[in-house]
Protein backbone atom coordinates (compact mmCIF):
# COMPACT_ATOMS: atom_id res chain seq x y z
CA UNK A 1 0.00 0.00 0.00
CA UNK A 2 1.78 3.35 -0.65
CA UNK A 3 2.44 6.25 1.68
CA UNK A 4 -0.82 8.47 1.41
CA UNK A 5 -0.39 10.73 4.14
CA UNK A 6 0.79 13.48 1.74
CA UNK A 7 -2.76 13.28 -0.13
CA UNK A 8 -4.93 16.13 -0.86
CA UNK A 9 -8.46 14.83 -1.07
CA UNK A 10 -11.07 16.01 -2.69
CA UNK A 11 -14.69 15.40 -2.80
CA UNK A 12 -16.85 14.41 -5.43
CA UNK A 13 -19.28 17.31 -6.77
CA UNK A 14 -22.21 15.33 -6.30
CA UNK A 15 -21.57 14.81 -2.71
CA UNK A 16 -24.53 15.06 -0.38
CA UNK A 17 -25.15 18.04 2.29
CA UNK A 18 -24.90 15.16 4.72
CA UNK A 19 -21.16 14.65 4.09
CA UNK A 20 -21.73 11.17 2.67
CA UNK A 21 -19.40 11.39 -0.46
CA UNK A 22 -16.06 10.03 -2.47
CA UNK A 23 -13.02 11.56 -2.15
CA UNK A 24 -10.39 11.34 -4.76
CA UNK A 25 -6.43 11.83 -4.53
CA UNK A 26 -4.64 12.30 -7.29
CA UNK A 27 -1.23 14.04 -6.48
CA UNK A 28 0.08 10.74 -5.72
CA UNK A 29 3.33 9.88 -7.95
CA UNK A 30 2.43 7.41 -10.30
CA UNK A 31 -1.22 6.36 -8.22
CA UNK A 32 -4.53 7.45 -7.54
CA UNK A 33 -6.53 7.10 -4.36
CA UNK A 34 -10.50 6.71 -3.61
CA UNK A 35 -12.10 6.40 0.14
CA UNK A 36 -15.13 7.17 1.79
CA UNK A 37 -15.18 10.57 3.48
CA UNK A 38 -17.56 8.73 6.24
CA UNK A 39 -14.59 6.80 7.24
CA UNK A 40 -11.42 8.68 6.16
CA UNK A 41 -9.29 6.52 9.03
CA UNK A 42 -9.95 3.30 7.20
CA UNK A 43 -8.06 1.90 3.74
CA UNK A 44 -8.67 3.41 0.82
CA UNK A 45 -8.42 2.04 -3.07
CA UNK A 46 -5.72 2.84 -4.88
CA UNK A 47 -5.12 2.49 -8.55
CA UNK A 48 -2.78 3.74 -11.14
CA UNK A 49 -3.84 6.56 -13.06
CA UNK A 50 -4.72 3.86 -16.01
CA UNK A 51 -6.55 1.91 -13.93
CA UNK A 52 -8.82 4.44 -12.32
CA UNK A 53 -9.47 6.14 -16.10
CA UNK A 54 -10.68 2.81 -16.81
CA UNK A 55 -12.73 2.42 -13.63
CA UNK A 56 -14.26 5.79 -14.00
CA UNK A 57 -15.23 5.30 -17.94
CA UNK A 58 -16.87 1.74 -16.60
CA UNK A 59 -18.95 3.16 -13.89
CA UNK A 60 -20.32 6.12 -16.42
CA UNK A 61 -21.05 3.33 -19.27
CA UNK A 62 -23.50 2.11 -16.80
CA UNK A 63 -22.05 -1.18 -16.99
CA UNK A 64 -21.87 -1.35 -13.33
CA UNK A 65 -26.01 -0.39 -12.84
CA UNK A 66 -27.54 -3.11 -11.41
């Protein structure tokens, strides 16, 4: 798992008034981090910059709706 104590989250601009959102990290060398801002203490994803376009372009195909 790599060092993310240097991250600079953001949240997602569809995040609810009720703080239940994503947050994203991206200025991580070389990765990308995801984690629930309910439970910022707790492991977050991480994927390489590839892997998270790919993950984002899957979720707004749809292919992921149940």
């Amino acid at each position: 798992m790599p060092n993310l104590n240097g991250a600079v989250w953001r949240k997602s601009s569809r995040s609810h008034e009720q703080g239940q959102c994503v947050e994203l990290a991206l200025n991580l060398p070389g990765v990308a981090a995801v984690r629930d801002s309910k439970t910022p203490e707790q492991d977050a994803l991480v994927f390489t910059k590839a892997q998270l376009q790919t993950f984002l372009a899957t979720i707004k195909s749809g292919r992921l709706d149940l």
